[in-house]
Protein backbone atom coordinates (compact mmCIF):
# COMPACT_ATOMS: atom_id res chain seq x y z
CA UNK A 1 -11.34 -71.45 -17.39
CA UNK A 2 -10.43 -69.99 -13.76
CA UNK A 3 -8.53 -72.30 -11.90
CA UNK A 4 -11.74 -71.93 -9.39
CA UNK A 5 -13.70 -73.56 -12.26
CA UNK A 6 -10.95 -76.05 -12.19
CA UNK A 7 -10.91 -77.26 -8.78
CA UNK A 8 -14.77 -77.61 -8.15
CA UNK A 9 -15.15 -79.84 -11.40
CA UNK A 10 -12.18 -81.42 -10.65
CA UNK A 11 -13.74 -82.07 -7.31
CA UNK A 12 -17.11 -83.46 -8.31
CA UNK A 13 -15.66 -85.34 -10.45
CA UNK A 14 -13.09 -87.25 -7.78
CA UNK A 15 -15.59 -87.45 -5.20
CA UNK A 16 -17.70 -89.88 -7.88
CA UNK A 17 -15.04 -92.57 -8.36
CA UNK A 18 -13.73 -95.15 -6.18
CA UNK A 19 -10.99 -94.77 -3.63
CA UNK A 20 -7.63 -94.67 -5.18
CA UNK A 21 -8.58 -93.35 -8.22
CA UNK A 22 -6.30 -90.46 -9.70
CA UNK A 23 -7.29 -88.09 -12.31
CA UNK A 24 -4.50 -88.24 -14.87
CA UNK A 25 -3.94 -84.84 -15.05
CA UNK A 26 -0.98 -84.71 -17.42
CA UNK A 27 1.65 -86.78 -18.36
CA UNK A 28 3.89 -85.16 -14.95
CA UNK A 29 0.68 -84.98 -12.28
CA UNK A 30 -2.14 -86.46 -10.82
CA UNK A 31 -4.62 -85.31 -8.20
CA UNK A 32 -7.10 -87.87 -5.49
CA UNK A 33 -10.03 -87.41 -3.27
CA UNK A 34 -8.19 -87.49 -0.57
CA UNK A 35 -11.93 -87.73 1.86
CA UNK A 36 -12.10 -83.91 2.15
CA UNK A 37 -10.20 -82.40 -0.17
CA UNK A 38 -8.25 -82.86 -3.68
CA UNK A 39 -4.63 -83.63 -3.13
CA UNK A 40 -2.47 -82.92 -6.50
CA UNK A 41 1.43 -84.91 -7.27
CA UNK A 42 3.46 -84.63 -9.32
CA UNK A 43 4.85 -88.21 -11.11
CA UNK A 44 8.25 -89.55 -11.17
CA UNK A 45 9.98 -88.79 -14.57
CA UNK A 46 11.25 -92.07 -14.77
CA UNK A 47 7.85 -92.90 -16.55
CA UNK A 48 6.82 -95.21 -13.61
CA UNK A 49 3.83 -94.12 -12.80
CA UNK A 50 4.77 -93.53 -9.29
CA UNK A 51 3.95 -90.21 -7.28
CA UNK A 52 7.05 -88.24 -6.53
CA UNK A 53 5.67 -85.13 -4.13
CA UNK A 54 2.32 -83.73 -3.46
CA UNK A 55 2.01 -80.20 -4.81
CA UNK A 56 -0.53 -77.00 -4.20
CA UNK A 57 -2.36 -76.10 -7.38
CA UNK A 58 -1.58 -71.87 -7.08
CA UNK A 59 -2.36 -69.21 -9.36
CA UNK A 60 1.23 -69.59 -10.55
CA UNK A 61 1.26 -72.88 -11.02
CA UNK A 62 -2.39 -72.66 -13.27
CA UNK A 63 -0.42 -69.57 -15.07
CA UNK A 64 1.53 -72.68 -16.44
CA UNK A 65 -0.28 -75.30 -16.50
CA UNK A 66 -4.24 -74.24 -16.70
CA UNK A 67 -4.23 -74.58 -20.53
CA UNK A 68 -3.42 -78.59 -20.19
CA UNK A 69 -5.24 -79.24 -16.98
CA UNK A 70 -8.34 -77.08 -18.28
CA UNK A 71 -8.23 -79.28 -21.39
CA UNK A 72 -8.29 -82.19 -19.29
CA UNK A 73 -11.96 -81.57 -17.89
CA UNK A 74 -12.93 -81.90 -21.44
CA UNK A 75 -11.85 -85.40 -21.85
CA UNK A 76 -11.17 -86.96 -18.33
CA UNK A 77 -8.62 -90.14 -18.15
CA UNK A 78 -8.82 -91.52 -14.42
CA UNK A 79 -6.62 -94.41 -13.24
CA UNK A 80 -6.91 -97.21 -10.07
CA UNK A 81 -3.34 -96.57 -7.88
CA UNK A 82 -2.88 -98.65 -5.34
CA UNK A 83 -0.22 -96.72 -3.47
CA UNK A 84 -3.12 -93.89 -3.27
CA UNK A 85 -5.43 -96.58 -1.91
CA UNK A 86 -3.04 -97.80 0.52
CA UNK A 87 -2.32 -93.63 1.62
CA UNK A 88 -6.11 -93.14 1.65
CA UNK A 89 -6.23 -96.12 4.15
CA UNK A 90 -4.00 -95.46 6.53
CA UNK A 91 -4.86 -92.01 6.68
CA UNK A 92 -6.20 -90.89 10.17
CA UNK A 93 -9.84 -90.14 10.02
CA UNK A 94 -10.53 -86.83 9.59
CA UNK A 95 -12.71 -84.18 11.74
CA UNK A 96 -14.37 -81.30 10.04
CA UNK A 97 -14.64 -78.34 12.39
């Protein structure tokens, strides 16, 4: 899969669940709808849960992990996060154009 592939299922997918949602990526990153685009983070390694930084998905970064996140469009896990909900809410509105 090109990591082109990636992004617009990944997309479609995120844009058809509720606010908040993440797409469990792996077991070290996530990635929202963030109302115009997809936002990826990475996840604390203390096995919380909770999002550590925001990262851009590059063609080095799929070079390592495109295998794993590939193999996740195959069997999607999503999960509810409320500190994404509470982001997503205070975001400012956004303008296209």
């Amino acid at each position: 899969m090109k990591i082109e592939d990636f992004k617009s299922q990944l997309s479609i997918l995120l844009r058809d669940v509720p606010r908040g949602t993440t797409a469990d990526l792996s077991d070290f990153a996530v990635a929202w709808w963030s109302g115009h685009d997809v936002t990826y983070a990475f996840l604390q390694i203390n096995e919380t849960g909770l999002i550590e930084e925001e990262f851009e998905l590059k063609d080095y970064g799929w070079e390592q992990w495109g295998p794993e996140f590939a193999a996740w469009v195959e069997a999607p896990k999503f999960s509810a996060r409320n500190e994404v909900l509470e982001w997503l809410k205070d975001a400012p509105p956004y303008e296209a154009g």
